[in-house]
C-alpha atoms as a PDB file:
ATOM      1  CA  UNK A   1      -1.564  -8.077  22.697  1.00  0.00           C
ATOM      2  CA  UNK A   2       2.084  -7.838  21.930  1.00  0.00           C
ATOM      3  CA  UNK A   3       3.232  -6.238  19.045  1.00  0.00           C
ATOM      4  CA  UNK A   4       5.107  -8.691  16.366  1.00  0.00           C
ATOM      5  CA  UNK A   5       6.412  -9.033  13.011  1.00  0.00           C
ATOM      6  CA  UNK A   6       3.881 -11.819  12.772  1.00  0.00           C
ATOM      7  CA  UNK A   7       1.073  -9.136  13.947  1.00  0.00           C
ATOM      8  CA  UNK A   8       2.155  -6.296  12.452  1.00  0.00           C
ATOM      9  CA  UNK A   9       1.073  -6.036   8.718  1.00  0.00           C
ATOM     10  CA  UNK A  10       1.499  -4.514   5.091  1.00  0.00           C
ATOM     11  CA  UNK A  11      -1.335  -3.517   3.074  1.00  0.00           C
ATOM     12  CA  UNK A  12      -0.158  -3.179  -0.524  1.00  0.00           C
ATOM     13  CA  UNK A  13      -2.401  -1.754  -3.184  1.00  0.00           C
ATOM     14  CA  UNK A  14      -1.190  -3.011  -6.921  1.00  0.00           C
ATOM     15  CA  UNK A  15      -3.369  -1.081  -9.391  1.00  0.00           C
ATOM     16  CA  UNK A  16      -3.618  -0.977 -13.533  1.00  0.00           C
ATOM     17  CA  UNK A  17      -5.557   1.700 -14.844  1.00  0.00           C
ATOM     18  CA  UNK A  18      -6.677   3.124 -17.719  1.00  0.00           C
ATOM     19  CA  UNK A  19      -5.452   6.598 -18.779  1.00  0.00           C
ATOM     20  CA  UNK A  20      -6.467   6.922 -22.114  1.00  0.00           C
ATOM     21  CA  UNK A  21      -8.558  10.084 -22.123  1.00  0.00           C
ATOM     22  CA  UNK A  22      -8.562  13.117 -19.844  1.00  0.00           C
ATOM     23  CA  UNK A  23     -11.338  11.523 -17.304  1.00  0.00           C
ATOM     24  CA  UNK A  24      -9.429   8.299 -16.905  1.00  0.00           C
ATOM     25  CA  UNK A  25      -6.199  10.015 -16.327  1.00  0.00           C
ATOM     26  CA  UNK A  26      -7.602  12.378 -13.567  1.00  0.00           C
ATOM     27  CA  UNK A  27      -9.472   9.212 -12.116  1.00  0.00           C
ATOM     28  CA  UNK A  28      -5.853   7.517 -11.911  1.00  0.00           C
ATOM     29  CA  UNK A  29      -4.627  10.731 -10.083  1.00  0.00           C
ATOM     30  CA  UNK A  30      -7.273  10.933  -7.413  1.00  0.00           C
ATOM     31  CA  UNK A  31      -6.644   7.093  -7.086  1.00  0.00           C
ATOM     32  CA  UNK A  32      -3.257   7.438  -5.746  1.00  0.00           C
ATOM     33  CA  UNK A  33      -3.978  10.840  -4.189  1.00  0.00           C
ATOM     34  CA  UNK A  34      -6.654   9.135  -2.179  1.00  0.00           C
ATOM     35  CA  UNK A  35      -3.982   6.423  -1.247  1.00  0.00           C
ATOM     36  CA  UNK A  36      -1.219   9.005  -0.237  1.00  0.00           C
ATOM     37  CA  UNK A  37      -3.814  10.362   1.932  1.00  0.00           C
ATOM     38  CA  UNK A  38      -4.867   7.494   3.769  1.00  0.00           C
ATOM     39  CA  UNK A  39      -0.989   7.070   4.539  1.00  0.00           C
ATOM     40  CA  UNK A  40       0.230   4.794   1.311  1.00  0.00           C
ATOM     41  CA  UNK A  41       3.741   5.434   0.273  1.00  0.00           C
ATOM     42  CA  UNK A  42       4.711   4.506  -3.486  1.00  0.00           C
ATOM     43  CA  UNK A  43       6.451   0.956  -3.539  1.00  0.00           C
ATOM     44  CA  UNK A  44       6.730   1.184  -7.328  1.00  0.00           C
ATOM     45  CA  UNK A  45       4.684   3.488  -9.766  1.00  0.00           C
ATOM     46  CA  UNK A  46       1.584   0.983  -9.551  1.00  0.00           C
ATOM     47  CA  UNK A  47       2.132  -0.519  -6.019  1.00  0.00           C
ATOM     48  CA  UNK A  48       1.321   1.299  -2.478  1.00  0.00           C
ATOM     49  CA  UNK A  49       1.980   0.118   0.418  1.00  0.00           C
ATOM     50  CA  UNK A  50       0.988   1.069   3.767  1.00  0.00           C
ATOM     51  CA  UNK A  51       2.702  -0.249   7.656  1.00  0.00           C
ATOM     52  CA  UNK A  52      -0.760  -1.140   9.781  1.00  0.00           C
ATOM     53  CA  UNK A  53      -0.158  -1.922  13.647  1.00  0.00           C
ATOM     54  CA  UNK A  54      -2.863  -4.606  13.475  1.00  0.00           C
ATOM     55  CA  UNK A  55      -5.057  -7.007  11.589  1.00  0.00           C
ATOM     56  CA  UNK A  56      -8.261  -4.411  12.781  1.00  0.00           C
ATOM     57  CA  UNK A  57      -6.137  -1.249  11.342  1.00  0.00           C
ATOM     58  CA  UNK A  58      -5.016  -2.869   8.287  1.00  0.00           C
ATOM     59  CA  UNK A  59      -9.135  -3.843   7.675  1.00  0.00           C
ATOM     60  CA  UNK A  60      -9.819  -0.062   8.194  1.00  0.00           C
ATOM     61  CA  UNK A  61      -7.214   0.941   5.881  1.00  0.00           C
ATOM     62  CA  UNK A  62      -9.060  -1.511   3.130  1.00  0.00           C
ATOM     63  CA  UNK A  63     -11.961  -0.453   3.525  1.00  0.00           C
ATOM     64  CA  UNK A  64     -11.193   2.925   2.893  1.00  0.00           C
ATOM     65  CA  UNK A  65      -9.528   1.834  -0.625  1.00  0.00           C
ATOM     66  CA  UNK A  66     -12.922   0.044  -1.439  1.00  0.00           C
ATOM     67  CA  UNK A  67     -14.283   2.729  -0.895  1.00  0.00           C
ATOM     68  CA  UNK A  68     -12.956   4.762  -3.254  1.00  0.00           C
ATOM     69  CA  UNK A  69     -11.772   2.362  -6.304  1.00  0.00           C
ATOM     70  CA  UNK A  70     -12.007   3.893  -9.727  1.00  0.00           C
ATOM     71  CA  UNK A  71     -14.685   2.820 -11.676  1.00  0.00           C
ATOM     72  CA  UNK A  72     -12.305   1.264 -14.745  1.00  0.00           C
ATOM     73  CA  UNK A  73      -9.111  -0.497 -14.105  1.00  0.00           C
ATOM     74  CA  UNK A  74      -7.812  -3.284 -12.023  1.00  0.00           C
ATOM     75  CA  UNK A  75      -6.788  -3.168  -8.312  1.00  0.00           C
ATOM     76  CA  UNK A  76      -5.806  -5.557  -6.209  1.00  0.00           C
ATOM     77  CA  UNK A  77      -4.692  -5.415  -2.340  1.00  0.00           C
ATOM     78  CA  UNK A  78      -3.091  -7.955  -0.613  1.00  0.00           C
ATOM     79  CA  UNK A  79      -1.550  -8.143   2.934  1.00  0.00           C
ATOM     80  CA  UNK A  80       1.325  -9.498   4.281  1.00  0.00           C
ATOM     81  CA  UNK A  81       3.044  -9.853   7.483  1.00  0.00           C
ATOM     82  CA  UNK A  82       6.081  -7.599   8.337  1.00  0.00           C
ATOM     83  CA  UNK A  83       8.075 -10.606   8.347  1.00  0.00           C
ATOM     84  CA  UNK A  84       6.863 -11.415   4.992  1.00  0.00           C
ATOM     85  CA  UNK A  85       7.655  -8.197   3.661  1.00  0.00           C
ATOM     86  CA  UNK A  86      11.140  -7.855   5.717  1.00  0.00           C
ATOM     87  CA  UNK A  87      11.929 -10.831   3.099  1.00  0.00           C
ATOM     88  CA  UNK A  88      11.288  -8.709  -0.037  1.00  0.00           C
ATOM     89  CA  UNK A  89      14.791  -8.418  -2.022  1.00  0.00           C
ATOM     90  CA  UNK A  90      15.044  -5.390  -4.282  1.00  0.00           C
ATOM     91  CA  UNK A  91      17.187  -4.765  -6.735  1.00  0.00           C
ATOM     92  CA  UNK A  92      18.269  -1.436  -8.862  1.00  0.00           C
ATOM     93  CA  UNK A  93      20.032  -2.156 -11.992  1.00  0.00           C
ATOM     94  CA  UNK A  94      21.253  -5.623 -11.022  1.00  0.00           C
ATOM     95  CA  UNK A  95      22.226  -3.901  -7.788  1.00  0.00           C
ATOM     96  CA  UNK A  96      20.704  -4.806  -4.392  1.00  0.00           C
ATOM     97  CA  UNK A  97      19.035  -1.933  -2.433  1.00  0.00           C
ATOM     98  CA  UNK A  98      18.414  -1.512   1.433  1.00  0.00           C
ATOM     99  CA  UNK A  99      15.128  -2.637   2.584  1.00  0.00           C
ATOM    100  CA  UNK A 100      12.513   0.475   3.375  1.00  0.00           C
ATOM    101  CA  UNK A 101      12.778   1.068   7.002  1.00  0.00           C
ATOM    102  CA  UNK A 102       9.309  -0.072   9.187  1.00  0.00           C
ATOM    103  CA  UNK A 103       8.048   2.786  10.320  1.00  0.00           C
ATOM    104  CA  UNK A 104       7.968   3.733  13.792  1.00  0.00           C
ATOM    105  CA  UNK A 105       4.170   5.373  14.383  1.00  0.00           C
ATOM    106  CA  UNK A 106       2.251   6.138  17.347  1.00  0.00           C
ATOM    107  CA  UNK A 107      -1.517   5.489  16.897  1.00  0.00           C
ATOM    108  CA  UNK A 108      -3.726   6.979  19.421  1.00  0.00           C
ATOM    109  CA  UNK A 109      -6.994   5.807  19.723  1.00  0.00           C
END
């Protein structure tokens, strides 16, 4: 199959949780240590978001996160398109920011 911004997709973790004493804090930390190490970047300080090649990556990818959800807290993960997300307008201060780049990865199966 060819490789499109329709077929291409964003996984993006949003996530609210609890760090109001020392096990929920360090539950929050392994949270988005466990993201960074399945290949999430930071998007904002509750938001991940991670470049998948495919439809069957991006369901790997969010499986993993299932797997290892906190057990308080919200979390939700949604997927878009890279044409959805080449869309996203952000702003700084009232002042418009570049886009992240799309990564370029190899995947080798």
């Amino acid at each position: 199959m060819r490789l499109n911004e329709y077929r291409i997709l964003w996984v993006m973790v949003f996530f609210d949780l609890p760090t109001d004493t020392k096990k929920d804090r360090k539950q929050a930390a392994r949270f988005r240590k466990d993201l960074q190490e399945d290949g999430f970047a930071m998007f904002q300080f509750s938001i991940y978001a991670r470049h998948c090649a495919s439809r069957e990556n991006a369901e790997v990818h969010i499986r993993r996160v299932k797997a290892f959800l906190p057990d308080k807290g919200h979390v939700c993960i949604m997927t878009i398109t890279d044409k959805q997300f080449g869309m996203i307008e952000i702003f700084y201060a009232a002042k418009e920011a570049p886009r992240p780049d799309t990564p370029q990865q190899l995947e080798l199966f």
